[in-house]
PDB file of N, CA and C in Angstrom:
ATOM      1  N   UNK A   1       9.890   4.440  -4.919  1.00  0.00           N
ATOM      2  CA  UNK A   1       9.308   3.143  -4.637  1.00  0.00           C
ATOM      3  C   UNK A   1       7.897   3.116  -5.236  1.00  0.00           C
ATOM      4  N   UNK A   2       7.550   1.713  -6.344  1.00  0.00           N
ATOM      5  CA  UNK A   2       5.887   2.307  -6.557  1.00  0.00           C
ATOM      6  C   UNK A   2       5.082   1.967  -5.356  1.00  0.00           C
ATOM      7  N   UNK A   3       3.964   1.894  -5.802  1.00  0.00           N
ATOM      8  CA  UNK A   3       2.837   1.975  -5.184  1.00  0.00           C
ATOM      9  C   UNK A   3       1.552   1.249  -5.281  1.00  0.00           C
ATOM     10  N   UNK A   4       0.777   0.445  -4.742  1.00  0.00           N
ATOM     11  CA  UNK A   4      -0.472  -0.363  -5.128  1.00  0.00           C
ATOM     12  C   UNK A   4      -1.468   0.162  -4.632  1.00  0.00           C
ATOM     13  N   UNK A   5      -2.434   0.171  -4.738  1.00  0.00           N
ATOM     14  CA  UNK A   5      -3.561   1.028  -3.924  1.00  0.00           C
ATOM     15  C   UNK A   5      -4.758   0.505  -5.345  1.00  0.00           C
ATOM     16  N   UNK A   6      -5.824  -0.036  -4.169  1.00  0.00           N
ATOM     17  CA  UNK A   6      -7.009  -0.597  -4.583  1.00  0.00           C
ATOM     18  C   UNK A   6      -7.970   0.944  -4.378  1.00  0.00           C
ATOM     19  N   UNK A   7      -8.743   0.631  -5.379  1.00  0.00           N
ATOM     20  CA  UNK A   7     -10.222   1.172  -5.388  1.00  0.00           C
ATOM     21  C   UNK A   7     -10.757   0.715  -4.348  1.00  0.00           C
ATOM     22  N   UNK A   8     -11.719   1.935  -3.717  1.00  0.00           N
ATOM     23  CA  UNK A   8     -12.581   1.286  -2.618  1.00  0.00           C
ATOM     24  C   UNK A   8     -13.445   0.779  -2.524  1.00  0.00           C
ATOM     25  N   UNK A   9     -14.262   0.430  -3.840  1.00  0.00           N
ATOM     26  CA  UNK A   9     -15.351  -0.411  -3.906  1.00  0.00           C
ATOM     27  C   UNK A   9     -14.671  -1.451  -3.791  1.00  0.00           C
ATOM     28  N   UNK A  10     -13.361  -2.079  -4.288  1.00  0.00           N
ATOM     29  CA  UNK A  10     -12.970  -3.620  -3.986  1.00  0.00           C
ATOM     30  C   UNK A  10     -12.795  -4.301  -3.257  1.00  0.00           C
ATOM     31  N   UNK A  11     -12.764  -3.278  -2.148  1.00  0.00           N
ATOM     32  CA  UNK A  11     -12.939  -3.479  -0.255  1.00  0.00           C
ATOM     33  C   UNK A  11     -11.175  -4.084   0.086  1.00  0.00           C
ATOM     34  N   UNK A  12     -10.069  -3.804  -0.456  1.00  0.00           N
ATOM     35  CA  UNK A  12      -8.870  -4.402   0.106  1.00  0.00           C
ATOM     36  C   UNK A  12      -7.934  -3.430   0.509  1.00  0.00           C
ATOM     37  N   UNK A  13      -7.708  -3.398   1.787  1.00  0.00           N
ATOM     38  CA  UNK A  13      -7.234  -2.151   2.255  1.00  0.00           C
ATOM     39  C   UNK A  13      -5.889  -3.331   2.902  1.00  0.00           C
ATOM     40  N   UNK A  14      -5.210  -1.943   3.560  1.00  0.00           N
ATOM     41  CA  UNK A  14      -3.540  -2.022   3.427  1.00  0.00           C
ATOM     42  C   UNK A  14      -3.264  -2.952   4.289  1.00  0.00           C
ATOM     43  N   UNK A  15      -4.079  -3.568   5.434  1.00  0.00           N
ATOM     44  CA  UNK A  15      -3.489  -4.784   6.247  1.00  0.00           C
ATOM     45  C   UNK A  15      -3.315  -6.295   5.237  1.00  0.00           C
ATOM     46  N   UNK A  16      -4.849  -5.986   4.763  1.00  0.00           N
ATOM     47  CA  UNK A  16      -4.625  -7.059   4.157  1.00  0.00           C
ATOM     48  C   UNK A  16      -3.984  -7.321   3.118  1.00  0.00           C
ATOM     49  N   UNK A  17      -3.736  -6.399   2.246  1.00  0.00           N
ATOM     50  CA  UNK A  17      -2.105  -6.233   1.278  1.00  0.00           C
ATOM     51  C   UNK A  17      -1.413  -6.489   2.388  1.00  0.00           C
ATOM     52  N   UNK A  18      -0.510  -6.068   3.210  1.00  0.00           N
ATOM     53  CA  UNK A  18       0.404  -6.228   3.648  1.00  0.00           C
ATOM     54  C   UNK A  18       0.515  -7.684   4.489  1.00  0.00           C
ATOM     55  N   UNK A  19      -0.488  -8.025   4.611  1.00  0.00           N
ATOM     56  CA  UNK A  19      -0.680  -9.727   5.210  1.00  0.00           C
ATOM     57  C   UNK A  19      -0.354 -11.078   4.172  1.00  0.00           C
ATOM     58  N   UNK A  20      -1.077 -10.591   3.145  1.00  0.00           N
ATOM     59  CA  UNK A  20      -0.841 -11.562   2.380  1.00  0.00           C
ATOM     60  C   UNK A  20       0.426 -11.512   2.006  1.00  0.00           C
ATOM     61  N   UNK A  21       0.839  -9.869   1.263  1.00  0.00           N
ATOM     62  CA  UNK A  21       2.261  -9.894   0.767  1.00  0.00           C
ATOM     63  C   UNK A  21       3.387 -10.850   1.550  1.00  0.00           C
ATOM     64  N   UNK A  22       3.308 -10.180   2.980  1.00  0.00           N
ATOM     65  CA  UNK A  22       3.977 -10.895   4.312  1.00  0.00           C
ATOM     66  C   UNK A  22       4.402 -12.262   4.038  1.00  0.00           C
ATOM     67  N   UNK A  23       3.072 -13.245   3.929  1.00  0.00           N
ATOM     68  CA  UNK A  23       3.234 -14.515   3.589  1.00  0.00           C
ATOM     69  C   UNK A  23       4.092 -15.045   2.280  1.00  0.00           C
ATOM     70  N   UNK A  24       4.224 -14.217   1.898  1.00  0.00           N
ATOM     71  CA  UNK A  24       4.936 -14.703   0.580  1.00  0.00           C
ATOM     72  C   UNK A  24       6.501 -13.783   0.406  1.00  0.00           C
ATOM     73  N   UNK A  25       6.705 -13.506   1.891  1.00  0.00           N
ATOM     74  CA  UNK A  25       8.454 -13.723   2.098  1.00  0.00           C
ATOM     75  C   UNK A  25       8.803 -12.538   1.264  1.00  0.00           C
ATOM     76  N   UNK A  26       7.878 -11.307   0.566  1.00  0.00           N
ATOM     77  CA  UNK A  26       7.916 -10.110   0.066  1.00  0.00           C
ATOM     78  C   UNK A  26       7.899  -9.151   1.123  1.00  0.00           C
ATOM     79  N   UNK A  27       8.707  -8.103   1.090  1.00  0.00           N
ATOM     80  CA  UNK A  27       8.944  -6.495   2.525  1.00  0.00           C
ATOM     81  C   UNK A  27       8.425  -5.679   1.189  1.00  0.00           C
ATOM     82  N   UNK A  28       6.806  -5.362   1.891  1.00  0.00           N
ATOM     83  CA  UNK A  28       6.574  -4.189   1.930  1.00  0.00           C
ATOM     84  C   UNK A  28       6.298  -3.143   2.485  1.00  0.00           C
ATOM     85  N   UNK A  29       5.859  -1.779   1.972  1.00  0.00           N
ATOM     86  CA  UNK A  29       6.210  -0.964   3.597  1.00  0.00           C
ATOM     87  C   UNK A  29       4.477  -0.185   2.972  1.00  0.00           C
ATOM     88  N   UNK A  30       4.388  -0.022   3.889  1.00  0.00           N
ATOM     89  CA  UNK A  30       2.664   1.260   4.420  1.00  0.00           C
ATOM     90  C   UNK A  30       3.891   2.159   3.143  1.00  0.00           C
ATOM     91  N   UNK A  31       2.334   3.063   3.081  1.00  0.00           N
ATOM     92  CA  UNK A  31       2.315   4.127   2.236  1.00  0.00           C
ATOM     93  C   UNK A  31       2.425   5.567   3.824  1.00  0.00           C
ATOM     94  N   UNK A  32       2.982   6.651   3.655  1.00  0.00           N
ATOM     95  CA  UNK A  32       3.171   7.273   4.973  1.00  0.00           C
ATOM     96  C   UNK A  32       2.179   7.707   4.819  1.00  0.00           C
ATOM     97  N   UNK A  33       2.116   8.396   6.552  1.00  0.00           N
ATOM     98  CA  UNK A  33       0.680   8.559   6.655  1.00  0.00           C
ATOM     99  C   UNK A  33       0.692  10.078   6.281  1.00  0.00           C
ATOM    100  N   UNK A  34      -0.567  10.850   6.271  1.00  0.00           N
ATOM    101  CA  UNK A  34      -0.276  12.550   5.324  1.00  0.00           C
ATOM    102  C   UNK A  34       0.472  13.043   6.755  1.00  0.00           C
ATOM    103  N   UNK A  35       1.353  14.483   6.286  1.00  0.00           N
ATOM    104  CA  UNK A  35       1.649  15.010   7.556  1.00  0.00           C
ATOM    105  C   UNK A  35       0.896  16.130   8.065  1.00  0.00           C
ATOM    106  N   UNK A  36      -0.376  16.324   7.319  1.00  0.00           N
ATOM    107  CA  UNK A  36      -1.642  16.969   8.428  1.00  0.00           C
ATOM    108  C   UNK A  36      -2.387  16.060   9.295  1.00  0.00           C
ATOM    109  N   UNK A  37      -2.073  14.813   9.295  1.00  0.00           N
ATOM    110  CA  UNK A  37      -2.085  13.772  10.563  1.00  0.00           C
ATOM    111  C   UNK A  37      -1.335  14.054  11.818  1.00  0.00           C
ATOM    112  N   UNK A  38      -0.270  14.707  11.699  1.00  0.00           N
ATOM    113  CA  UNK A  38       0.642  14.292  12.556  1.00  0.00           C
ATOM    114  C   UNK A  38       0.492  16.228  13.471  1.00  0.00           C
ATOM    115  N   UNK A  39       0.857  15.623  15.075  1.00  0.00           N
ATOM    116  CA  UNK A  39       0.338  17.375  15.852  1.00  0.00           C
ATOM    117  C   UNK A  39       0.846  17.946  15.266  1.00  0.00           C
ATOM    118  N   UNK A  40       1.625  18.653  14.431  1.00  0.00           N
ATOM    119  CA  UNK A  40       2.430  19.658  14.377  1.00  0.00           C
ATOM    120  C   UNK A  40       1.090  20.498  13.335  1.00  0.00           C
ATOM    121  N   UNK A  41       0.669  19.832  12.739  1.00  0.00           N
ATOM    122  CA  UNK A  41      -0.424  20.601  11.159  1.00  0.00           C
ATOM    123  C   UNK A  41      -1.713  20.605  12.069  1.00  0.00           C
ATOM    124  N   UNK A  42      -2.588  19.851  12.854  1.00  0.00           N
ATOM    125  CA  UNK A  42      -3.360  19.872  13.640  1.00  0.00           C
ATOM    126  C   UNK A  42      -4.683  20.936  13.681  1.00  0.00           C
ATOM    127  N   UNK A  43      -3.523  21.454  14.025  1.00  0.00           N
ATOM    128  CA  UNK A  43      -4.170  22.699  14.484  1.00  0.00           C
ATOM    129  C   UNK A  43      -4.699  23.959  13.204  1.00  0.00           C
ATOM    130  N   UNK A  44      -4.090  23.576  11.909  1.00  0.00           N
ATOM    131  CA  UNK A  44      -4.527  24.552  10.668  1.00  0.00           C
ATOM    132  C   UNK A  44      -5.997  23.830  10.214  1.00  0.00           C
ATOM    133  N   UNK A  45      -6.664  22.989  10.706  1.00  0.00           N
ATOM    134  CA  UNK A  45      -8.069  22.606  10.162  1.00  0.00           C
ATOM    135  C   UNK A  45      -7.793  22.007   8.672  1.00  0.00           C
ATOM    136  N   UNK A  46      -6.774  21.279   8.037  1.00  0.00           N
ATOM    137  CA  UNK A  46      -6.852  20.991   6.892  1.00  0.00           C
ATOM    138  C   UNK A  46      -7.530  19.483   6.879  1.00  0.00           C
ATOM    139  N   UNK A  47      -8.372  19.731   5.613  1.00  0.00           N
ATOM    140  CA  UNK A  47      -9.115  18.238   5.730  1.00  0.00           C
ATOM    141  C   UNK A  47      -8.180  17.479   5.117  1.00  0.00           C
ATOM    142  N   UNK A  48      -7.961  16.394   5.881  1.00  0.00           N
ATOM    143  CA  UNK A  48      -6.940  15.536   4.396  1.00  0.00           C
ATOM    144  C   UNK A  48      -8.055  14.239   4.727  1.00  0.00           C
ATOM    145  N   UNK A  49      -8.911  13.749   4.148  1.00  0.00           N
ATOM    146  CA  UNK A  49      -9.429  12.670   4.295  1.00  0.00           C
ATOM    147  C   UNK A  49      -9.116  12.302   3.130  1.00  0.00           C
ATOM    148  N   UNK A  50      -8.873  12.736   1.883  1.00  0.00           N
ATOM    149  CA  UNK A  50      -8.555  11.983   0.892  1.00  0.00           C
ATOM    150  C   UNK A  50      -7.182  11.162   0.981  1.00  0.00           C
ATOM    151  N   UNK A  51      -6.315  12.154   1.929  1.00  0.00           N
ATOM    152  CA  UNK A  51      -5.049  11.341   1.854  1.00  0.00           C
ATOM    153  C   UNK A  51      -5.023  10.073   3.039  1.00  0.00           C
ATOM    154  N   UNK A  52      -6.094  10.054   3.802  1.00  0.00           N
ATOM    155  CA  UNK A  52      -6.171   9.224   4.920  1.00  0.00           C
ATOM    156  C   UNK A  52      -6.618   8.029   4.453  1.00  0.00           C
ATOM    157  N   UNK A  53      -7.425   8.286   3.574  1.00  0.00           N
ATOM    158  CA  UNK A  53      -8.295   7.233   2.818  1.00  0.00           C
ATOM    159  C   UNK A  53      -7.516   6.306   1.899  1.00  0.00           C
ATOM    160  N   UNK A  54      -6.559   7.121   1.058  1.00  0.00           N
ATOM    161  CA  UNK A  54      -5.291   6.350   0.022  1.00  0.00           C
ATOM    162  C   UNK A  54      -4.678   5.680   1.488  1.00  0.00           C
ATOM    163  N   UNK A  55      -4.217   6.401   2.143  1.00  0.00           N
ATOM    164  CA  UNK A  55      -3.339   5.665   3.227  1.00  0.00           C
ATOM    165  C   UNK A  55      -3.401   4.112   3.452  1.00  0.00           C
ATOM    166  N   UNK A  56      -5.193   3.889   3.982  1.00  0.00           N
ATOM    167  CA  UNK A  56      -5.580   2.963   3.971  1.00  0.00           C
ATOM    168  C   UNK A  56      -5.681   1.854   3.064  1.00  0.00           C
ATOM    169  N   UNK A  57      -5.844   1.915   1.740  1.00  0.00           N
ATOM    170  CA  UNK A  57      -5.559   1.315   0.477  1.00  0.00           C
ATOM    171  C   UNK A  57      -4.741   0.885  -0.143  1.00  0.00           C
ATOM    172  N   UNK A  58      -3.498   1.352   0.182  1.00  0.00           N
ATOM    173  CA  UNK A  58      -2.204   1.356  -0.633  1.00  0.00           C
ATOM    174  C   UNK A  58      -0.886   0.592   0.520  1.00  0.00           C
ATOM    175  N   UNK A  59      -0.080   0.353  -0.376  1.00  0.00           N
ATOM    176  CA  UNK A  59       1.432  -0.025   0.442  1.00  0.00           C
ATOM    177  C   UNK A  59       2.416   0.554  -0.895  1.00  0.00           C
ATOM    178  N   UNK A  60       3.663   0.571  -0.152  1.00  0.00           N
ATOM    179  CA  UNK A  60       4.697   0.258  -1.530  1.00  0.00           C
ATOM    180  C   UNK A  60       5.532  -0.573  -1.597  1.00  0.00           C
ATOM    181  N   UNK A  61       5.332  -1.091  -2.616  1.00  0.00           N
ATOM    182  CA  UNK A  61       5.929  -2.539  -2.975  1.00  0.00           C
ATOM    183  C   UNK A  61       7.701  -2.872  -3.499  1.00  0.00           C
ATOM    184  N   UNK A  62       8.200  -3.641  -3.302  1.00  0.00           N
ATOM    185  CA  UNK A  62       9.978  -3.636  -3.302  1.00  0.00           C
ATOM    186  C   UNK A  62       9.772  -3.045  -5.645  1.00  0.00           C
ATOM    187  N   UNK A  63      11.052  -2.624  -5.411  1.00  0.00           N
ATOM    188  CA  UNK A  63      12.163  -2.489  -6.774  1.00  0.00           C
ATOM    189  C   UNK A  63      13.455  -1.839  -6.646  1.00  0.00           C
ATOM    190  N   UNK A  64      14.157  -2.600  -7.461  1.00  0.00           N
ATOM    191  CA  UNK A  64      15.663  -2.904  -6.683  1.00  0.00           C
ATOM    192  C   UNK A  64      16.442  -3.150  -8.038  1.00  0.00           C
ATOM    193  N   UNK A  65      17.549  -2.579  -8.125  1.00  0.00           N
ATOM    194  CA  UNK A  65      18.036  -2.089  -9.749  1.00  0.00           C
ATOM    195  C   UNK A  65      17.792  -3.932 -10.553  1.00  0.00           C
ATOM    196  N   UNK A  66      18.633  -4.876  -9.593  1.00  0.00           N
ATOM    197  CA  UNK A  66      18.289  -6.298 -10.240  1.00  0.00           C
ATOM    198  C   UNK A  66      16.951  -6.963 -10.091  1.00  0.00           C
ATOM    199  N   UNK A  67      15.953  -6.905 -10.248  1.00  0.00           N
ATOM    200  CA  UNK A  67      15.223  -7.461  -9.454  1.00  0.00           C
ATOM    201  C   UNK A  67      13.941  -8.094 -11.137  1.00  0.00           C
ATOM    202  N   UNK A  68      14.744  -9.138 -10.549  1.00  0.00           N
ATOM    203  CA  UNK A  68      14.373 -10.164 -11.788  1.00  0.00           C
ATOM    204  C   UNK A  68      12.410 -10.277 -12.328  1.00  0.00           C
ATOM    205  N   UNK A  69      12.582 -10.566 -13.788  1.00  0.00           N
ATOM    206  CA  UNK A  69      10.911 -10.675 -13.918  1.00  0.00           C
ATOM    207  C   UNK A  69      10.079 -11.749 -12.957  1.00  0.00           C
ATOM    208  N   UNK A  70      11.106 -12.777 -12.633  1.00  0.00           N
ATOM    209  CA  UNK A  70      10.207 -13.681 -11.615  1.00  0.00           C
ATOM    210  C   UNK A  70      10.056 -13.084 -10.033  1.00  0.00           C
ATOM    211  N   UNK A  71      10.756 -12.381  -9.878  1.00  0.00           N
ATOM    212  CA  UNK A  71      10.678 -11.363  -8.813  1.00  0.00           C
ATOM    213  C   UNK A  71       9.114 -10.813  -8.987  1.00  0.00           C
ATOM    214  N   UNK A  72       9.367  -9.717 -10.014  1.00  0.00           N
ATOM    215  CA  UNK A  72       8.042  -9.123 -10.374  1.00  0.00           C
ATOM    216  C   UNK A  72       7.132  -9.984 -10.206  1.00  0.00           C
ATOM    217  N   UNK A  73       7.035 -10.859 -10.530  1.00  0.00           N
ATOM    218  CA  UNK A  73       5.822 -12.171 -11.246  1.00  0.00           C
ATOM    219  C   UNK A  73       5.028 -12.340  -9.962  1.00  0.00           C
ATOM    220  N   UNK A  74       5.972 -12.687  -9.090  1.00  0.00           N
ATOM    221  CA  UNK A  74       5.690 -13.203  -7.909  1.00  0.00           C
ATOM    222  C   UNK A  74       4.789 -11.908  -6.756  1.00  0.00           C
ATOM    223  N   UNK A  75       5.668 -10.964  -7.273  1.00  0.00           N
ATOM    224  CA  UNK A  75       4.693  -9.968  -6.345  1.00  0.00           C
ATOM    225  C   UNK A  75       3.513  -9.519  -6.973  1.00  0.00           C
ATOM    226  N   UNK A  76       3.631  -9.501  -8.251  1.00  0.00           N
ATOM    227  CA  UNK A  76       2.294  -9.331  -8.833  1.00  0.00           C
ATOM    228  C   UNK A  76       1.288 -10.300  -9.006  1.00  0.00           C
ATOM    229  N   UNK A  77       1.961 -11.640  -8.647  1.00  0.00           N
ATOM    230  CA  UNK A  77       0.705 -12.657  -8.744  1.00  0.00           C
ATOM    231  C   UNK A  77       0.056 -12.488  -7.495  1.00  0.00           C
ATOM    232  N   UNK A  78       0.555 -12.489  -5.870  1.00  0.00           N
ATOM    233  CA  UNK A  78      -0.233 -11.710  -4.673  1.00  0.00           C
ATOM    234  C   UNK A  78      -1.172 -10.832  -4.653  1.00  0.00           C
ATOM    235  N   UNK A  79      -0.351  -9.538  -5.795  1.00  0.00           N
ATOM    236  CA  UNK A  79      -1.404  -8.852  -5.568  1.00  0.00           C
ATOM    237  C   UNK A  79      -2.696  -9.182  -6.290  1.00  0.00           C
ATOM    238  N   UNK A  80      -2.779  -9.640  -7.482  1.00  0.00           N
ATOM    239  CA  UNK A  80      -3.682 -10.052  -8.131  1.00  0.00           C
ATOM    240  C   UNK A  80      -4.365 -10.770  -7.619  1.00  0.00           C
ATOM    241  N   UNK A  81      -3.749 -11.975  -6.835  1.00  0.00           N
ATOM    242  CA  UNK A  81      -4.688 -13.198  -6.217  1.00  0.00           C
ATOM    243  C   UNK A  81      -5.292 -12.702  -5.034  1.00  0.00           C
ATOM    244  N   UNK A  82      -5.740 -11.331  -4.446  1.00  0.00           N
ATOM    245  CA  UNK A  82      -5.983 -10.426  -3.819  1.00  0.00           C
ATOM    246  C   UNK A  82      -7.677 -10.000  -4.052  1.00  0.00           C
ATOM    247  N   UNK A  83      -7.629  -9.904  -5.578  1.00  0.00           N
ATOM    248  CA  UNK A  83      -8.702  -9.731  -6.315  1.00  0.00           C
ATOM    249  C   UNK A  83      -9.629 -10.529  -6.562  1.00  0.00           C
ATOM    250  N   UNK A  84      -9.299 -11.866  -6.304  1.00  0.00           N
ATOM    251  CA  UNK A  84      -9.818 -12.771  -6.651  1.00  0.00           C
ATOM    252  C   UNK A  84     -11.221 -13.221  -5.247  1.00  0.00           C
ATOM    253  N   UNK A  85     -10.410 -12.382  -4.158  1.00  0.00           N
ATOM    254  CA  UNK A  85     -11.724 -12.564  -2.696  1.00  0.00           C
ATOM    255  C   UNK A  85     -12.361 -11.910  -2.399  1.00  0.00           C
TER     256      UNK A  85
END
C-alpha cells in the first residue's frame, strides 16, 4: 500500500490527512504505529521517535489492481489541496 507523509515544517499531520481524505468518500488507513510502542518492546529502552514522528505525518492511501487515473486524480488532488493551507 503506498504512503503520503508530509515534511514537518508543512505542519500537516495524519488527522488532518485523514479528515480531509474522509470527506472526499476516499478509505484511508494510519500508517502503523512502530512496535517499540507497543508493551511487549517497552522495556528494551529503544528510542523510536523517529518512527513516532513519521507515524504522525503519514497515512496510506487506497491502490487496487483497477483503479482508474481519475481515481488517482482525485486522491491526489486532496492531497495536494492540503498544501495549499
Amino acid at each position: 500500500m503506498p504512503s503520503v507523509m508530509f515534511n514537518k515544517d508543512i505542519q500537516v499531520m495524519r488527522d488532518m490527512l485523514l479528515q480531509n481524505i474522509k470527506a472526499d468518500n476516499i478509505v484511508a488507513r494510519v500508517v502503523f504505529c512502530p512496535p517499540s510502542s507497543l508493551g511487549l518492546f517497552e522495556s528494551d529502552g529503544a528510542d523510536s521517535r523517529v518512527a513516532k514522528e513519521i507515524q504522525n505525518r503519514a497515512i496510506n492511501i487506497p491502490s487496487y489492481y483497477d483503479m482508474t487515473n481519475e481515481d488517482q486524480d482525485r486522491i491526489n488532488n486532496v492531497i495536494i489541496g492540503l498544501l495549499d493551507v
